[in-house]
C-alpha atoms as a PDB file:
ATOM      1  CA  UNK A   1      48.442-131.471 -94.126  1.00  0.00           C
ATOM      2  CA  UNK A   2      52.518-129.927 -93.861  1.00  0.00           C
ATOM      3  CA  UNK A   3      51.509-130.122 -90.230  1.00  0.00           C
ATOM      4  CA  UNK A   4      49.927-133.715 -89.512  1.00  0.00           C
ATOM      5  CA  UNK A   5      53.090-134.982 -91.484  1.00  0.00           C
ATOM      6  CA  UNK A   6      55.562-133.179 -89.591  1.00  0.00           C
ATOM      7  CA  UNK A   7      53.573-134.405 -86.252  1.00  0.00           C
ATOM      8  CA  UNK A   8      53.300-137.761 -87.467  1.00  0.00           C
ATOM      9  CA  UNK A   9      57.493-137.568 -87.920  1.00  0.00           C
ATOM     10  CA  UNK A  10      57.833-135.987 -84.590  1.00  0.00           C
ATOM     11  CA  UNK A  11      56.143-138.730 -82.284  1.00  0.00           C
ATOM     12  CA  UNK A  12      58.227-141.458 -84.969  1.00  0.00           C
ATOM     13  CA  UNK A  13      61.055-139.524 -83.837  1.00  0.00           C
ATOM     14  CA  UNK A  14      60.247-139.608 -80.501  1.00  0.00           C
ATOM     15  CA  UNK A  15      59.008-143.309 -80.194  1.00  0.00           C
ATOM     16  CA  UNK A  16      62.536-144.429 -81.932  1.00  0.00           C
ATOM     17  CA  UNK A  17      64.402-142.235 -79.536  1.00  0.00           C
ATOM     18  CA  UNK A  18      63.317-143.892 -76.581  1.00  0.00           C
ATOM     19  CA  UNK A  19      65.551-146.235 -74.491  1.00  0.00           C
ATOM     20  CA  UNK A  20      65.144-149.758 -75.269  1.00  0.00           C
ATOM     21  CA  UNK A  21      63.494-150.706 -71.847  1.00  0.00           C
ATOM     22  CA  UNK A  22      60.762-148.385 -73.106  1.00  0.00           C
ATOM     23  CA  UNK A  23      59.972-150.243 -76.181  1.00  0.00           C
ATOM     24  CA  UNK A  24      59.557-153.640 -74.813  1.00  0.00           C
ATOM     25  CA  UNK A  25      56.832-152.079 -72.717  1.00  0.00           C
ATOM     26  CA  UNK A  26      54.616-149.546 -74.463  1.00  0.00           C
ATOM     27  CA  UNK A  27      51.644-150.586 -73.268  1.00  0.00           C
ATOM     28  CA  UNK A  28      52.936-149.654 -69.878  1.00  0.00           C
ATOM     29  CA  UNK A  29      53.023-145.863 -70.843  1.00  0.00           C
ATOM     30  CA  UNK A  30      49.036-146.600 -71.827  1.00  0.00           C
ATOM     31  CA  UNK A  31      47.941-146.896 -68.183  1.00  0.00           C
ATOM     32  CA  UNK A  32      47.733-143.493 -67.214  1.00  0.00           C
ATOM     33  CA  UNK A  33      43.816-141.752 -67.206  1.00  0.00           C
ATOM     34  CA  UNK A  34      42.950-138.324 -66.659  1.00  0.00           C
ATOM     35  CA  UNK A  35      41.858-135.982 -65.241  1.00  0.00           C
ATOM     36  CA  UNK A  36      46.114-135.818 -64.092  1.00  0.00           C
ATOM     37  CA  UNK A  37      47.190-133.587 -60.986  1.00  0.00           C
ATOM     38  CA  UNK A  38      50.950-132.120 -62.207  1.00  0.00           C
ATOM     39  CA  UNK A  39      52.897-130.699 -59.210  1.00  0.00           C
ATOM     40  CA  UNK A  40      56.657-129.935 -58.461  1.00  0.00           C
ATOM     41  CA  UNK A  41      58.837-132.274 -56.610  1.00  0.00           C
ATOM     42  CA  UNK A  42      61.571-129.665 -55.666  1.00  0.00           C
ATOM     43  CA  UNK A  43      59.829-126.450 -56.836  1.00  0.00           C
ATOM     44  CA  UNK A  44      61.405-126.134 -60.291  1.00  0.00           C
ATOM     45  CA  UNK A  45      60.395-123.828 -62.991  1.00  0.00           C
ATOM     46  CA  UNK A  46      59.670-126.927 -65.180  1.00  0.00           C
ATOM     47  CA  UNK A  47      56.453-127.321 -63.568  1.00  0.00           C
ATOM     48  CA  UNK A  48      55.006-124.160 -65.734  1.00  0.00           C
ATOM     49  CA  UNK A  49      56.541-126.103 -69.299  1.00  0.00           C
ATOM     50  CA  UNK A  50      54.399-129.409 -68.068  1.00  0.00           C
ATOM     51  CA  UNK A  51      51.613-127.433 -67.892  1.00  0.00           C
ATOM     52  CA  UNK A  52      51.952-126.246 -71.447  1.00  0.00           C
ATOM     53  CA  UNK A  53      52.971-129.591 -72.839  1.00  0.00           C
ATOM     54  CA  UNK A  54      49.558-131.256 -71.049  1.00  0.00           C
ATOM     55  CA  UNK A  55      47.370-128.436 -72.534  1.00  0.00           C
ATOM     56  CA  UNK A  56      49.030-128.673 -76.012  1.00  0.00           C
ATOM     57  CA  UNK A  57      48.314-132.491 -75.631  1.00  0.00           C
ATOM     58  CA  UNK A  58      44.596-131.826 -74.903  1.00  0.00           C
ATOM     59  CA  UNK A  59      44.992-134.006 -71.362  1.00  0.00           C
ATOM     60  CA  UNK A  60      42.655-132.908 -68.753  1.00  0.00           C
ATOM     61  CA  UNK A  61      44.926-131.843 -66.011  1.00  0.00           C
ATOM     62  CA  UNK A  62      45.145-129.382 -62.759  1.00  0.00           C
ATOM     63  CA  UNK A  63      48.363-127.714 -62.117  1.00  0.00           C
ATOM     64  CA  UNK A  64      49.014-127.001 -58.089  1.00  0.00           C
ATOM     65  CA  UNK A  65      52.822-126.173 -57.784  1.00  0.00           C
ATOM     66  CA  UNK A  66      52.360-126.224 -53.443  1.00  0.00           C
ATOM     67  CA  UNK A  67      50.071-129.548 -54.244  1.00  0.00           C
ATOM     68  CA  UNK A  68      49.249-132.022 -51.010  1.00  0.00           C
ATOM     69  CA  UNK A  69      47.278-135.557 -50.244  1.00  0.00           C
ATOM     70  CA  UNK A  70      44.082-133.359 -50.606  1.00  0.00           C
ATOM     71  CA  UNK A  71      44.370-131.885 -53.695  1.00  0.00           C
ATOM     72  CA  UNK A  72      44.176-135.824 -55.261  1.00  0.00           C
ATOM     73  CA  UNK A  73      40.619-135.876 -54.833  1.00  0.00           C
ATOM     74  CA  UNK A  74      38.862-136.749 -57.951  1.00  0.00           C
ATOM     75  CA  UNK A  75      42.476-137.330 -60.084  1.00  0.00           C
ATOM     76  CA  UNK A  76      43.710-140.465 -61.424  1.00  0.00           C
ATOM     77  CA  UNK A  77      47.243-139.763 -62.283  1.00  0.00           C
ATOM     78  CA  UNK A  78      49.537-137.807 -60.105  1.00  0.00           C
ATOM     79  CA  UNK A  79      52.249-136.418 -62.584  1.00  0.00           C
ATOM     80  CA  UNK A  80      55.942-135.429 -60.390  1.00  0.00           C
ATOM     81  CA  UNK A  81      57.845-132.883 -62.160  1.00  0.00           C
ATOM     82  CA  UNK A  82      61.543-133.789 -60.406  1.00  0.00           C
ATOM     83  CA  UNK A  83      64.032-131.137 -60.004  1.00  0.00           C
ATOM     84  CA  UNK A  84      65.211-129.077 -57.062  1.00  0.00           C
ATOM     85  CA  UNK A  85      65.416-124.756 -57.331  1.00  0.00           C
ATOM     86  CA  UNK A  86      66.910-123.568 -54.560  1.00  0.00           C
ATOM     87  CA  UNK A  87      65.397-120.365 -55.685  1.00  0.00           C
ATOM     88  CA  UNK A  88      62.292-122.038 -56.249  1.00  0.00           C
ATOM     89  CA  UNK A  89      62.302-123.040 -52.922  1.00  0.00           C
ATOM     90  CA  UNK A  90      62.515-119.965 -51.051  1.00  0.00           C
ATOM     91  CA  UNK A  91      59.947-118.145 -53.452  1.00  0.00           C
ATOM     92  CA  UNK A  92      58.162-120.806 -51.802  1.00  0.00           C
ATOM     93  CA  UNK A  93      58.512-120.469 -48.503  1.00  0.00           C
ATOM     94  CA  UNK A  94      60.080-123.963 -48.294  1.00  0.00           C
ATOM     95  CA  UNK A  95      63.454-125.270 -47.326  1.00  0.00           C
ATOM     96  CA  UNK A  96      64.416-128.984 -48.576  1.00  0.00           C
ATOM     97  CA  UNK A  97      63.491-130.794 -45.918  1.00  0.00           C
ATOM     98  CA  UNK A  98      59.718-129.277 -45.877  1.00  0.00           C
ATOM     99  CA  UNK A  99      59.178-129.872 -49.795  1.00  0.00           C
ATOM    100  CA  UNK A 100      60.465-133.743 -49.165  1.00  0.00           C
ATOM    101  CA  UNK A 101      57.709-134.144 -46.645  1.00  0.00           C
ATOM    102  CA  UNK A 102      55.140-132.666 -49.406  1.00  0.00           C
ATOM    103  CA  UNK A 103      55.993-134.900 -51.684  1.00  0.00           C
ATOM    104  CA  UNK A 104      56.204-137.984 -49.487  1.00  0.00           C
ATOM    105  CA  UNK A 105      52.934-136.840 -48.327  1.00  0.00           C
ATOM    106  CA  UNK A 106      51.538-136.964 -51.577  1.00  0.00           C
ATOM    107  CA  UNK A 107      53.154-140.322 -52.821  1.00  0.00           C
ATOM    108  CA  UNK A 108      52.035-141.783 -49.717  1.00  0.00           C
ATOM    109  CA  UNK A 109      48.190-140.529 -50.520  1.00  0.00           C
ATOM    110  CA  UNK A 110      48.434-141.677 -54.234  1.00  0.00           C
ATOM    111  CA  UNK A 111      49.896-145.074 -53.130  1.00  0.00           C
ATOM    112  CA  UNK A 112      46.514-145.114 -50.634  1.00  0.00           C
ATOM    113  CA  UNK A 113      44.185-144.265 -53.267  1.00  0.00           C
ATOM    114  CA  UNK A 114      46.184-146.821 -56.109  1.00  0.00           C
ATOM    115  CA  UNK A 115      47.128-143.609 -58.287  1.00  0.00           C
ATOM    116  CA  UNK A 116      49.998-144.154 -60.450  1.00  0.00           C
ATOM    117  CA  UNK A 117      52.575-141.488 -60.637  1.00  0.00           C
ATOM    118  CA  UNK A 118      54.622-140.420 -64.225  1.00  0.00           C
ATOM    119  CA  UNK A 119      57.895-138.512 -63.702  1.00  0.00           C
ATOM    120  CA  UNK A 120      58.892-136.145 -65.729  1.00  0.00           C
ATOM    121  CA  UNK A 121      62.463-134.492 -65.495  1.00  0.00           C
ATOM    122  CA  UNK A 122      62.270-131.715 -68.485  1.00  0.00           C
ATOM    123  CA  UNK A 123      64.786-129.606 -66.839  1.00  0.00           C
ATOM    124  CA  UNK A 124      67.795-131.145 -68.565  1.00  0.00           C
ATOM    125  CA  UNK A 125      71.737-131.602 -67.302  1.00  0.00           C
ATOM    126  CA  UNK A 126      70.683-128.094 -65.695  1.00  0.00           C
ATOM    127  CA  UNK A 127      68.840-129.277 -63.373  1.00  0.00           C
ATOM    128  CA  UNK A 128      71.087-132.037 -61.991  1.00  0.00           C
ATOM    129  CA  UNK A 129      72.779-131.666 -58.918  1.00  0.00           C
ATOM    130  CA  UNK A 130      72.894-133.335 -55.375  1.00  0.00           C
ATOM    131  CA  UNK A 131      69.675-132.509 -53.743  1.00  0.00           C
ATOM    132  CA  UNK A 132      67.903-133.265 -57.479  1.00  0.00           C
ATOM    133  CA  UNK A 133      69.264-136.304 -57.241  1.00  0.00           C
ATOM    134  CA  UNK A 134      68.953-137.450 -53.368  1.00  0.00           C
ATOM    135  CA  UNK A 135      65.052-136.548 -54.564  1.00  0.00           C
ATOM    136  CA  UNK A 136      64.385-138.482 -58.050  1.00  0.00           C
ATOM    137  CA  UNK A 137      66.201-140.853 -55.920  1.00  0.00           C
ATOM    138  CA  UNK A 138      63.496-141.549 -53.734  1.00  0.00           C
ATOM    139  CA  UNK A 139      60.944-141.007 -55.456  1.00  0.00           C
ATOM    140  CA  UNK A 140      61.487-142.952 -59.094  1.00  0.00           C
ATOM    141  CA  UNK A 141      61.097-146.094 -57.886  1.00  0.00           C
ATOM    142  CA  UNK A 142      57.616-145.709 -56.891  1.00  0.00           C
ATOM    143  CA  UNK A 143      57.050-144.248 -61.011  1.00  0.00           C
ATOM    144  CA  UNK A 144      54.805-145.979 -63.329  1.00  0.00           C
ATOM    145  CA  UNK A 145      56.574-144.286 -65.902  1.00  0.00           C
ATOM    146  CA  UNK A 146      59.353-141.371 -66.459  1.00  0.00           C
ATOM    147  CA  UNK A 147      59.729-139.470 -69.305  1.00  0.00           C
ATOM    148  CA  UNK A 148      63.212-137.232 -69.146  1.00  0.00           C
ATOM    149  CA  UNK A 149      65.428-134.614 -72.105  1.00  0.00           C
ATOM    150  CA  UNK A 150      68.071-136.445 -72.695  1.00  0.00           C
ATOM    151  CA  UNK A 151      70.772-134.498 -71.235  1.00  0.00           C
ATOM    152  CA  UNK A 152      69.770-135.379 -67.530  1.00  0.00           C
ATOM    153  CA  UNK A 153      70.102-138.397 -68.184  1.00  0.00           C
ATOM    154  CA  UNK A 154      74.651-137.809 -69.685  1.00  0.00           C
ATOM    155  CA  UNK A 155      75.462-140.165 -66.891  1.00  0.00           C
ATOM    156  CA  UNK A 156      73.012-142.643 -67.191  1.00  0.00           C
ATOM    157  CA  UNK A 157      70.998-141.906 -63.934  1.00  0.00           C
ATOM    158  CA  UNK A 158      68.185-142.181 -64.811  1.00  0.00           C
ATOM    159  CA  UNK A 159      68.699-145.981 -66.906  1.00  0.00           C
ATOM    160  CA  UNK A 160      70.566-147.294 -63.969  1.00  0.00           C
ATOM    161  CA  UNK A 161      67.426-145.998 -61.544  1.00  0.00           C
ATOM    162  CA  UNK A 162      64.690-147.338 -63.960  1.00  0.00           C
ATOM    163  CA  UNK A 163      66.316-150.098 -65.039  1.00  0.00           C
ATOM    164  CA  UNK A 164      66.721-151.141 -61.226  1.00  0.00           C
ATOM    165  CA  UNK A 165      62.578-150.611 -60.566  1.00  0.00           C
ATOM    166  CA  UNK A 166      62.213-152.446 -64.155  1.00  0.00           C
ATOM    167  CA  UNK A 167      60.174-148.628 -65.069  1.00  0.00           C
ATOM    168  CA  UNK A 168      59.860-147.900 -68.475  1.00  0.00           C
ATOM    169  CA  UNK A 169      62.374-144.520 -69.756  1.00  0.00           C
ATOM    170  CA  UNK A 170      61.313-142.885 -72.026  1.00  0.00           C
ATOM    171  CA  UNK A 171      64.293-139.800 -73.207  1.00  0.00           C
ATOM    172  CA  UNK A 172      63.317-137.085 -75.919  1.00  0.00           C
ATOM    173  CA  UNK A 173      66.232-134.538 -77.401  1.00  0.00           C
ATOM    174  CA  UNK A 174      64.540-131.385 -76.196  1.00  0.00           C
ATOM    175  CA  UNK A 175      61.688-130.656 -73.969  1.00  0.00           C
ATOM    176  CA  UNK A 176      59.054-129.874 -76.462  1.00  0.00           C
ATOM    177  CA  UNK A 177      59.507-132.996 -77.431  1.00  0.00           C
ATOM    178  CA  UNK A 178      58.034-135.037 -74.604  1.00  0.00           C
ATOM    179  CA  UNK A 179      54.475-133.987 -75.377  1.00  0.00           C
ATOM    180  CA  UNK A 180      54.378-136.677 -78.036  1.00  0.00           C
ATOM    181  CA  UNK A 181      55.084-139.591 -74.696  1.00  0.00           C
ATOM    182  CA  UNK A 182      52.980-137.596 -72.414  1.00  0.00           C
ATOM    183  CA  UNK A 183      50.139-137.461 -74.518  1.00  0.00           C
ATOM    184  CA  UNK A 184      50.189-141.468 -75.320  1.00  0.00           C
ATOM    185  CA  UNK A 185      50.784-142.252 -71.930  1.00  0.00           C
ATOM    186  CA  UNK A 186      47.096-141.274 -71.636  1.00  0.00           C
ATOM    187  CA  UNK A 187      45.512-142.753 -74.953  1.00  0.00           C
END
């Protein structure tokens, strides 16, 4: 019971904390269906937490951190986790300029196939910098949805960028925190 209260509080916290673009359109974040395809845009570490956070939410989802156009077959929400690792990168294989073409590969197949795409950016002020940017850039705009820790978002990046694309924001305090949004974006 101590633990369906404290849940209940949690998503309350959660849905108040959210930026007030969010709130005038919550039945946006409801147009998401499953099963979900979560992949890296920039080869972050973050990939692995939005994993966890989809399982812990009970979504039906496939995790493919090197994910392309074919690996959309049979999904129905591409999920982008945004943040560049230069380490991440080279454990990879990849350079910047390859992982862009990935990813544009894959937003291009989504936008074919009429998939929406939810952003998540759950690496924090951390995992800010240049190349992160020049990449959520590009690719926010074409977000149904985004769903960020509230530190990346210090200088307002990610309100201007939504804001711009009229896409709801939705920002939680810490990153355990944005299972609550994830998991009603797919109720």
């Amino acid at each position: 019971m101590r633990n369906a209260i404290l849940s209940s509080v949690i998503t309350i916290a959660v849905i108040v904390a959210v930026t007030p673009g969010a709130l005038r359109s919550q039945e946006a974040t409801r147009q998401f269906e499953q099963p979900l395809l979560i992949t890296s845009a920039g080869q972050n570490a973050e990939v692995q937490i939005a994993a966890v956070l989809a399982k812990r939410a009970g979504l039906n989802y496939t995790l493919s951190k090197l994910a392309g156009p074919q690996d959309l077959a049979g999904m129905k929400t591409l999920v982008l986790v945004l943040g560049a690792s230069l380490k991440g990168l080279g454990a990879a294989g990849l350079d910047m300029d390859k992982e862009d073409k990935r990813v544009d590969a894959l937003i291009a197949e989504a936008g074919k196939k009429k998939l929406p795409i939810l952003c998540l950016h759950l690496g924090g002020e951390g995992r800010r910098g240049q190349q992160t940017d020049d990449l959520m850039a590009r690719i926010l705009s074409r977000a149904r949805l985004a769903i960020v820790v509230r530190s990346g978002n210090a200088d307002g990046f990610f309100t201007k960028t939504c804001q711009a694309a009229n896409i709801p924001l939705i920002e939680v305090e810490k990153t355990a925190e944005a299972q609550a949004p994830l998991q009603q974006a797919f109720m």
